[in-house]
Protein backbone atom coordinates (compact mmCIF):
# COMPACT_ATOMS: atom_id res chain seq x y z
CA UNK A 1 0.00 0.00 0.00
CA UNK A 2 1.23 3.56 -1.23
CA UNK A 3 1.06 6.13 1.30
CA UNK A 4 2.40 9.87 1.52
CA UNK A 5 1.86 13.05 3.44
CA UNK A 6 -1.54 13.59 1.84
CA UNK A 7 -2.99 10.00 3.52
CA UNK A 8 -2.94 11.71 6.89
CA UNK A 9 -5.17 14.67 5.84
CA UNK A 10 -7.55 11.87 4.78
CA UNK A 11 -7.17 9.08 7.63
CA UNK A 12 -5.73 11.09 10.90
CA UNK A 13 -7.56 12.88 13.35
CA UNK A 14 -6.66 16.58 12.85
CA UNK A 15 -5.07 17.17 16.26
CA UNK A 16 -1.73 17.32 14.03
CA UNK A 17 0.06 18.99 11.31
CA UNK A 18 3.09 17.10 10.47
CA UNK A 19 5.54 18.52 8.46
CA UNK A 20 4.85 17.60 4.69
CA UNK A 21 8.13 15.19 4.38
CA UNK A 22 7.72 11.85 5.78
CA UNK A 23 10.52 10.19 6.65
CA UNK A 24 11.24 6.22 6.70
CA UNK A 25 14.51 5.48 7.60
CA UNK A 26 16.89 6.94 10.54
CA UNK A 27 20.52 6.37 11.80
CA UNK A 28 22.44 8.17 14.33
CA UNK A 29 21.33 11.93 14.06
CA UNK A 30 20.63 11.32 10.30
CA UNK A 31 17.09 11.15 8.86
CA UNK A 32 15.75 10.34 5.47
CA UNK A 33 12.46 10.99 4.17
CA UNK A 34 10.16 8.51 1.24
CA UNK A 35 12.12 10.97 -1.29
CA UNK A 36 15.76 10.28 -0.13
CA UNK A 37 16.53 13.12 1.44
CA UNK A 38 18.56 13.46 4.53
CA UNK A 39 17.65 15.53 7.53
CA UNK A 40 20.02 16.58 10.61
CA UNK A 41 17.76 15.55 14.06
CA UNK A 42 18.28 17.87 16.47
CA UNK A 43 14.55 17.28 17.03
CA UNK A 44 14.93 13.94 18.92
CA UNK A 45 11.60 12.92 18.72
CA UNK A 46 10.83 15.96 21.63
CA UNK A 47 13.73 14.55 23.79
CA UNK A 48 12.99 11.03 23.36
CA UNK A 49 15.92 9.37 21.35
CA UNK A 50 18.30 9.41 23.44
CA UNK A 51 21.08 7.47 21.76
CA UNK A 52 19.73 8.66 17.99
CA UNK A 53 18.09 6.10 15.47
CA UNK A 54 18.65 2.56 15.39
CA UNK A 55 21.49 2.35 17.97
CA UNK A 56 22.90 -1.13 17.50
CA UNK A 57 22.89 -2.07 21.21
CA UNK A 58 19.25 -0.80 21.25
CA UNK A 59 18.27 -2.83 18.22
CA UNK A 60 20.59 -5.82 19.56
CA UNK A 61 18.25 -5.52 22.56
CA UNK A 62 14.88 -5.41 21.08
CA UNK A 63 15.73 -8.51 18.95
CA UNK A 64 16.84 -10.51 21.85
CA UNK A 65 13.94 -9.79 24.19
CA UNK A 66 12.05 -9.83 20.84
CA UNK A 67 12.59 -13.62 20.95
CA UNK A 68 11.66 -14.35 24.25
CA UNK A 69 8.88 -12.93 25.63
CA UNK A 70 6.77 -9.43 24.43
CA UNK A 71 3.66 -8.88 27.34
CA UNK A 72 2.87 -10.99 30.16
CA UNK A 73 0.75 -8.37 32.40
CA UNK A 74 1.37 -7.35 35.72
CA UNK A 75 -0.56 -10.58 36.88
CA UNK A 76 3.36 -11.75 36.85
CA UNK A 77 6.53 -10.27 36.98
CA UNK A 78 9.29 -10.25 34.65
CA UNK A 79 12.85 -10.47 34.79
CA UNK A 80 13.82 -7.14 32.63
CA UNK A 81 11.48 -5.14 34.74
CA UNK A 82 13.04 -6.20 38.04
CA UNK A 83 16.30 -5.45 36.96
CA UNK A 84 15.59 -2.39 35.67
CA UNK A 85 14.09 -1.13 38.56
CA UNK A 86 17.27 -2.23 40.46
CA UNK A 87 18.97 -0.02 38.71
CA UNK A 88 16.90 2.69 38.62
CA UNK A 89 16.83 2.81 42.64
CA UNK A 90 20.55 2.04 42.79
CA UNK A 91 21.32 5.11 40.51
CA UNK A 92 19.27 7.04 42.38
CA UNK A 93 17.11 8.77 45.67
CA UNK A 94 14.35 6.30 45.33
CA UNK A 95 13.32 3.09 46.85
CA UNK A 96 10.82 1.97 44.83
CA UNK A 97 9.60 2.12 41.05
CA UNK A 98 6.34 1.81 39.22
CA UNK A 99 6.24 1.43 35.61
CA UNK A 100 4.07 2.84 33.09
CA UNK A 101 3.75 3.27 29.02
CA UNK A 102 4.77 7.22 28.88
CA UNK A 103 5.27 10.80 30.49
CA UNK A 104 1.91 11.39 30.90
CA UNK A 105 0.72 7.91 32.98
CA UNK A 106 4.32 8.43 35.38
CA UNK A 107 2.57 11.83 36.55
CA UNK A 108 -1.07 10.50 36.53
CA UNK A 109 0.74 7.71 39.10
CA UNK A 110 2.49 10.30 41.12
CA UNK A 111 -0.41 12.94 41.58
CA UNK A 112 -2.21 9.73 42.27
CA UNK A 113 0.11 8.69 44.85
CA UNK A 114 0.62 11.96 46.38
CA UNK A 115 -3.14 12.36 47.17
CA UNK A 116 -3.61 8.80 48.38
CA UNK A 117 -0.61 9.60 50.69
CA UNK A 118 -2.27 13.08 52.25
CA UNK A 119 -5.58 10.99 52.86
CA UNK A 120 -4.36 8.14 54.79
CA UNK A 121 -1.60 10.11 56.18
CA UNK A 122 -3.54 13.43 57.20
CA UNK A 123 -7.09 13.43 55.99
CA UNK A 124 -9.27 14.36 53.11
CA UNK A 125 -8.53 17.97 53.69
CA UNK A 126 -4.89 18.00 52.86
CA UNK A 127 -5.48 17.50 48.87
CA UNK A 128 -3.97 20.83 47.72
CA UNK A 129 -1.75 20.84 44.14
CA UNK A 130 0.44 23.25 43.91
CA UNK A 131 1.94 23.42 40.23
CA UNK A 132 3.26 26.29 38.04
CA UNK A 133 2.49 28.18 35.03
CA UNK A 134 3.70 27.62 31.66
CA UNK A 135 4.43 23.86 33.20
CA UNK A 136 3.85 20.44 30.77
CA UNK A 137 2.90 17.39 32.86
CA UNK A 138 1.15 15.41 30.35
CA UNK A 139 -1.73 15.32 28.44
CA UNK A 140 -4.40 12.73 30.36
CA UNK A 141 -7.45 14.72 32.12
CA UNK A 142 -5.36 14.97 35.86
CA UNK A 143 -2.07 15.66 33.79
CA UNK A 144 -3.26 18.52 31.82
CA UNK A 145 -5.04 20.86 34.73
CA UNK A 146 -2.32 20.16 36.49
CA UNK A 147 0.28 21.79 33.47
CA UNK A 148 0.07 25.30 34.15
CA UNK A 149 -1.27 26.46 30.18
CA UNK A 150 -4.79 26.78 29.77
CA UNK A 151 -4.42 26.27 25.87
CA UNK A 152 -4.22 22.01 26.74
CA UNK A 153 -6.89 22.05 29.82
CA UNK A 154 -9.35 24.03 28.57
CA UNK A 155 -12.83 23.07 26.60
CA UNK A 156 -13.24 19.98 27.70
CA UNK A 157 -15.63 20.75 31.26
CA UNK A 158 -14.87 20.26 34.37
CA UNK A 159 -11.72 20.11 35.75
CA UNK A 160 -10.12 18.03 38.41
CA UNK A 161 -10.12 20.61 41.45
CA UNK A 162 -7.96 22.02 44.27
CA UNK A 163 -5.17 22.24 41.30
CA UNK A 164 -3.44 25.74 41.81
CA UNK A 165 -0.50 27.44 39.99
CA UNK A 166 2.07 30.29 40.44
CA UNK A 167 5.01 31.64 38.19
CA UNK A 168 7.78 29.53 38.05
CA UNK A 169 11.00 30.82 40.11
CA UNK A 170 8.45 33.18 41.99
CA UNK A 171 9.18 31.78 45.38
CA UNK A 172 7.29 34.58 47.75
CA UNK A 173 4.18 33.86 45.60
CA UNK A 174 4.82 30.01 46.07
CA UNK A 175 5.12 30.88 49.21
CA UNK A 176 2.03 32.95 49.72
CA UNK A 177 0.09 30.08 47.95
CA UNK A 178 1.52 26.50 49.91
CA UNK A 179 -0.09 25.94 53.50
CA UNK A 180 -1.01 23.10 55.64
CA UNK A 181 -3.43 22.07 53.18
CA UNK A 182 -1.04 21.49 50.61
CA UNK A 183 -0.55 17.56 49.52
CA UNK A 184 1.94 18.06 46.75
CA UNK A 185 3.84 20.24 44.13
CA UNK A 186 4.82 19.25 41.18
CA UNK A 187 7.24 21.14 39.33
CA UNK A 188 9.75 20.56 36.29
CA UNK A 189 13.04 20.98 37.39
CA UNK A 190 14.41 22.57 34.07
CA UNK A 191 10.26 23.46 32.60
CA UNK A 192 10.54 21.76 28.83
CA UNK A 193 7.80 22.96 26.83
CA UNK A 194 7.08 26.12 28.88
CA UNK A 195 10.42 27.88 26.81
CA UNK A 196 13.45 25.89 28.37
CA UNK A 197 13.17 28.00 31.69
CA UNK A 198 15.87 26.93 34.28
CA UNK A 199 14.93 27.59 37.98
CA UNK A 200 16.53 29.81 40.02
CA UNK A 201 18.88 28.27 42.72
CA UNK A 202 17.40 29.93 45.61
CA UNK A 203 13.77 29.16 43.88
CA UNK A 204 13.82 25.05 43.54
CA UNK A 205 15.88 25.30 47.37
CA UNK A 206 13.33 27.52 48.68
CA UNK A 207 10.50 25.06 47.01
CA UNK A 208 11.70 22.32 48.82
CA UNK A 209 11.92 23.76 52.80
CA UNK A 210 8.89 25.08 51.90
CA UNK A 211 7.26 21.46 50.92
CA UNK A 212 9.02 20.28 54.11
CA UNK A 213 7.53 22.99 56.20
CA UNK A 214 4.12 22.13 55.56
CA UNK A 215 4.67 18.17 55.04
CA UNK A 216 3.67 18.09 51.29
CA UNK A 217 5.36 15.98 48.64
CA UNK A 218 7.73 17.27 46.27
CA UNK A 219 6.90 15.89 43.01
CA UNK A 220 9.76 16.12 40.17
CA UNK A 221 8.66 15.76 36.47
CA UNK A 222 11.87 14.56 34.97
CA UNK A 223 10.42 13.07 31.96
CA UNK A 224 11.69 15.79 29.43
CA UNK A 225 14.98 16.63 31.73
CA UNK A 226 16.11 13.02 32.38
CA UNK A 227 18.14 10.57 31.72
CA UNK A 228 21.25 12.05 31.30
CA UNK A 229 19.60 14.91 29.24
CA UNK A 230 21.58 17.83 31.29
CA UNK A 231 24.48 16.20 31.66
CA UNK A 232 23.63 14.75 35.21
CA UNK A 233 21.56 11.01 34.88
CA UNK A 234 19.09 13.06 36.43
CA UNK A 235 18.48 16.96 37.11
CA UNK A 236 17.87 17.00 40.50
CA UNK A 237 21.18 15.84 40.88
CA UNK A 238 22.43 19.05 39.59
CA UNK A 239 20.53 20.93 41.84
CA UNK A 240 21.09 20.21 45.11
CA UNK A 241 17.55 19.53 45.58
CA UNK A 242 16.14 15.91 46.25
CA UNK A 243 12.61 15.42 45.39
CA UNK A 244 9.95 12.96 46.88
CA UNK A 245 8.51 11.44 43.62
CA UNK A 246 10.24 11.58 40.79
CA UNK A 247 9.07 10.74 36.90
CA UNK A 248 10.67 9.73 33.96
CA UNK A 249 9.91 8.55 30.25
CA UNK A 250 11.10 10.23 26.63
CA UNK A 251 14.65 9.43 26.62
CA UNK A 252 14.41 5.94 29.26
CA UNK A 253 13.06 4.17 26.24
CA UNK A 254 15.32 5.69 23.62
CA UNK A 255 12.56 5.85 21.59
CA UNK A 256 10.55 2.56 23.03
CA UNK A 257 7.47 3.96 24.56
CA UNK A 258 7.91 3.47 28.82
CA UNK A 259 7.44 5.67 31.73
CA UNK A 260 8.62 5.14 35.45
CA UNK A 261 7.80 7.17 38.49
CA UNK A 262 10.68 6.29 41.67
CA UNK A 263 9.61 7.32 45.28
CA UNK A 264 10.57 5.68 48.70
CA UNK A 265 9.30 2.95 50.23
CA UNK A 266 7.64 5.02 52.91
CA UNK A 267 5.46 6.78 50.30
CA UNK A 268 4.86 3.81 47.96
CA UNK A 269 3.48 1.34 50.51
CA UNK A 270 -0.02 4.19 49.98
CA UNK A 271 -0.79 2.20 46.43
CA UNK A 272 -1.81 -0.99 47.66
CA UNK A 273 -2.71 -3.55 45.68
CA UNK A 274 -5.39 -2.68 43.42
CA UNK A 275 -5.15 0.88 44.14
CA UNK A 276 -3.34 1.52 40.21
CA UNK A 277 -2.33 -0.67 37.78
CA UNK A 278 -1.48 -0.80 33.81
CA UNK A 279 -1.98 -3.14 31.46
CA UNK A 280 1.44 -2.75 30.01
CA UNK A 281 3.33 -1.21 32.28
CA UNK A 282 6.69 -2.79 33.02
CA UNK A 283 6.21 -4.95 29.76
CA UNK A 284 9.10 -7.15 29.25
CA UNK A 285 10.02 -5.46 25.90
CA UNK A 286 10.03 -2.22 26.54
CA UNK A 287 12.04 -2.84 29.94
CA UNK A 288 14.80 -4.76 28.26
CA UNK A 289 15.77 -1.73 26.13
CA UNK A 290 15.22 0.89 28.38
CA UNK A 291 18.04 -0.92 30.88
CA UNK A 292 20.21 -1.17 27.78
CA UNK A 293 19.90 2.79 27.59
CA UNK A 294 20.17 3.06 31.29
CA UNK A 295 23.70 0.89 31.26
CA UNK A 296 24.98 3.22 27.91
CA UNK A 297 23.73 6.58 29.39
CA UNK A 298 24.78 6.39 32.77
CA UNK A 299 28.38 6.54 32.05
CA UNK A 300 31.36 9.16 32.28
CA UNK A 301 31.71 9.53 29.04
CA UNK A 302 28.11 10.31 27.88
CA UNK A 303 27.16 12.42 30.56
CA UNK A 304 30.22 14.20 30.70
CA UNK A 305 30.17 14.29 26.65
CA UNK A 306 26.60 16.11 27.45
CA UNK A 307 27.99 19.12 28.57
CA UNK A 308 30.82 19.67 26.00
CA UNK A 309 28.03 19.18 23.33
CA UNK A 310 26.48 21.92 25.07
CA UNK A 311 29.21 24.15 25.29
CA UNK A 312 30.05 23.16 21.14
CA UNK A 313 26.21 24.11 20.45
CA UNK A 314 26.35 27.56 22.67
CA UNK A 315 29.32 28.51 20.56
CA UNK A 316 28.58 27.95 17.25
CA UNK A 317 24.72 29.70 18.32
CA UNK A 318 26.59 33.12 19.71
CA UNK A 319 28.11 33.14 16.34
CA UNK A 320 25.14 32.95 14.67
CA UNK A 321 23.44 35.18 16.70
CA UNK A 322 26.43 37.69 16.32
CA UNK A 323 25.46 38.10 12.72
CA UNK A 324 22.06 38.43 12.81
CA UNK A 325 20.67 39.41 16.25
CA UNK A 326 17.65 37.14 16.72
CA UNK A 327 17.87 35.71 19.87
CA UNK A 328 18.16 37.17 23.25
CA UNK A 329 19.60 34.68 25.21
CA UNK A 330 20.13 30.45 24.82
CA UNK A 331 19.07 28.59 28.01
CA UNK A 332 18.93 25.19 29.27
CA UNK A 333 21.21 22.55 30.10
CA UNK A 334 23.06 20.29 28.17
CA UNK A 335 21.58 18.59 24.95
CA UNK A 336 17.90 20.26 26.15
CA UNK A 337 18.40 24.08 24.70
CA UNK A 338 16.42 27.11 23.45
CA UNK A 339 17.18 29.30 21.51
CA UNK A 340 14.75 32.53 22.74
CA UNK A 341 13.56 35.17 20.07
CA UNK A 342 14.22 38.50 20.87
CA UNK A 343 11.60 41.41 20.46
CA UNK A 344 12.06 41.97 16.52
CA UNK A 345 11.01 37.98 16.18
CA UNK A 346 8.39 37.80 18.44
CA UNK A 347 6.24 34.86 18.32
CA UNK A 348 7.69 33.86 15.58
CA UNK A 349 9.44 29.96 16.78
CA UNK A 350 7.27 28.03 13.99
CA UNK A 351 8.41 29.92 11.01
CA UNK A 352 12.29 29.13 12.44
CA UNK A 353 11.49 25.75 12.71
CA UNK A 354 9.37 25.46 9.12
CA UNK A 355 12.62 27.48 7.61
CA UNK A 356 15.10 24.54 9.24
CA UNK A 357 13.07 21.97 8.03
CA UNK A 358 13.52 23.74 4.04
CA UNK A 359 17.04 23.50 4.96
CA UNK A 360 17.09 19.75 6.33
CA UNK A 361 17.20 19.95 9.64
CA UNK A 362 14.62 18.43 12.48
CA UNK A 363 14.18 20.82 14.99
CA UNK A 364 11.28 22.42 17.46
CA UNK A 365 9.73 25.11 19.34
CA UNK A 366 9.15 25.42 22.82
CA UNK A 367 6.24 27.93 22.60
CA UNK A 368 5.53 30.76 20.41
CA UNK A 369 9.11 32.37 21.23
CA UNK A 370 11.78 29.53 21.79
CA UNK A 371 13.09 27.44 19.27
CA UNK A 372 14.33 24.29 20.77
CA UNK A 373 17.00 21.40 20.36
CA UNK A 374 17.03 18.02 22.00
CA UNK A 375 19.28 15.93 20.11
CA UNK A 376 20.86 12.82 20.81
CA UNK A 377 22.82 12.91 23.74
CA UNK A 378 25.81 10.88 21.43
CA UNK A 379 25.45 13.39 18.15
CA UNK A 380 28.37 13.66 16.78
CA UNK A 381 29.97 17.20 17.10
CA UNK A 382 30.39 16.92 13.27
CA UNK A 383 26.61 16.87 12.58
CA UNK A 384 26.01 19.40 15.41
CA UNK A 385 28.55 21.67 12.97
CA UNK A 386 26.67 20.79 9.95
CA UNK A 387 23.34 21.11 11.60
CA UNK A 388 23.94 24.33 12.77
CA UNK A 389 25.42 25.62 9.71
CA UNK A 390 21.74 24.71 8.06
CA UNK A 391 20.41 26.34 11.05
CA UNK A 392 22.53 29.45 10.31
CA UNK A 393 21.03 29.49 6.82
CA UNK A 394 17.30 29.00 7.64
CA UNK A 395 17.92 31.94 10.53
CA UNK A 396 19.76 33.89 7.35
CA UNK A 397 16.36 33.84 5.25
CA UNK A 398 14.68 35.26 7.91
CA UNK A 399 16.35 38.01 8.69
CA UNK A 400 17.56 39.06 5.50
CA UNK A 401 13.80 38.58 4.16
């Protein structure tokens, strides 16, 4: 069966608009498309591919566990599962790990948790959400009042209630706004598709006395800024900061859909049996590979490789932005960056990214004003060079237009 772009328009629900090149065939940080051409990914399927396309050991582990044993339930255990969630607790604060099929279902499980917690803990009043604005925490019912953009939440009724939000790194407002009452924040600890905002210092500490202060959870949503993403396996770790719940997905698969939220055993013994479950959750398949990017990416030399493919991007970007003034500052950490437009460009991300694409390269926008890169964590610095030197020639049409 023939297909091409113009099969979606006539087959796909319209909540997309895909580029109009499809491609079929990916290696590394190179793409190609049904024509043949080849595309630079510094998209990473929105922070997902972690290792690029096709990395041998990844496709060495899919066909091994491929031959053994796809989906059991969780009516039994499996042997991948288990050991990755020995690692996952031995790499980091947690005790405990439940497993899920994406971003989205790790937060439903932790704002879950967190209010099952509060209840048997201290009562039905203490059910307070605390969350900030411009946040992303998924796109399920819970998951989107909880993001802090009205955009995904709103026109579809009633919402889930005693959700509340403040500006992010606005700690006497946060501060103003937490109380006894208060059962958990959640908060991203670099926000992803709120414009790559990094918080303040002072701001995520402050957050966290706070949360102990008034005995409320501290929920981290790590599934865009983990997994070796800013250079540490996991953000907090960068921060000084040690969060109560923590959730991950995008790049633990490497492109495999799975999700994971890590707490203690203190908190997790609140979801009994019965209390949440998922189908596939912790399927054998998709916990084979993600412990095969677990063993690669939680190395020396690919998180410390992180930050000098940061520091190779930053340069080549203030060149760039040397010759045509478009940006007013790059933020983010490590192989999670945005590029932010300054007030000439306004609002103008999507014609960046559409311009990039002419030029073949995969890239994205984090908002109307950021244009965003999360490659590969293992790009090689040559295709960063070459990427960017499309980049500088979709940025060049625009400002010379």
């Amino acid at each position: 069966m023939n297909v091409d772009r113009s099969t979606f328009d006539d087959v796909m629900v319209p909540n997309y608009n895909p580029a109009k090149m499809v491609p079929v065939r990916g290696e590394g940080s190179r793409v190609w498309d049904q024509d043949g051409a080849e595309y630079i990914d510094f998209a990473g399927g929105i922070a997902v591919n972690a290792l690029g396309h096709c990395h041998p050991e990844l496709v060495k582990a899919l066909n091994e566990q491929g031959s053994k044993l796809w989906h059991l339930s969780n009516v039994f255990t499996n042997e991948p599962a288990m050991r990755l969630a020995s690692k996952l607790t031995s790499a980091t604060f947690a005790d405990r790990v439940y497993f899920a099929n994406s971003g989205a279902e790790a937060n439903e499980a932790a704002l879950k948790l967190a209010r099952r917690w509060a209840l048997d803990e201290h009562g039905e009043q203490k059910n307070q959400i605390i969350a900030f604005n411009r946040g992303f925490h998924g796109r399920t019912f819970f998951t989107v009042t909880v993001g802090g953009q009205a955009a995904y939440s709103d026109g579809f009724g009633p919402k889930p209630g005693a959700v509340e939000h403040c500006d992010y790194n606005d700690l006497a407002a946060f501060e103003a706004m937490i109380s006894d009452k208060t059962c958990a924040v959640m908060m991203e600890p670099l926000q992803g598709e709120g414009g790559i905002i990094p918080p303040d210092a002072d701001f995520v500490r402050g957050v966290r006395e706070l949360c102990d202060k008034h005995n409320a959870l501290l929920i981290f949503d790590e599934v865009q800024s983990g997994v070796g993403r800013t250079g540490h396996l996991y953000a907090y770790m960068g921060l000084g900061v040690t969060p109560d719940i923590l959730t991950t997905a995008k790049s633990l698969g490497g492109g495999f859909p799975v999700g994971a939220m890590l707490t203690t055993t203190d908190i997790a013994q609140h979801l009994k049996p019965g209390t949440h479950g998922s189908t596939y959750g912790g399927n054998p398949l998709a916990c084979a590979i993600a412990e095969r990017v677990l063993d690669i990416v939680n190395t020396p030399e690919v998180l410390e490789g992180v930050l000098n493919k940061e520091a190779l991007f930053r340069e080549h970007l203030e060149q760039i932005n040397a010759k045509y003034k478009v940006f007013s500052e790059v933020r983010g950490k490590g192989m999670l960056l945005g590029c932010a437009l300054n007030d000439d460009y306004e609002g103008r991300a999507k014609e960046f990214m559409a311009a990039a694409t002419e030029e073949n390269l995969m890239c994205l926008v984090a908002g109307a004003n950021v244009i965003r890169f999360a490659p590969s964590l293992v790009i090689p610095d040559e295709d960063i060079k070459e990427g960017l030197a499309r980049f500088e020639r979709a940025v060049a049409k625009i400002a010379n237009a």
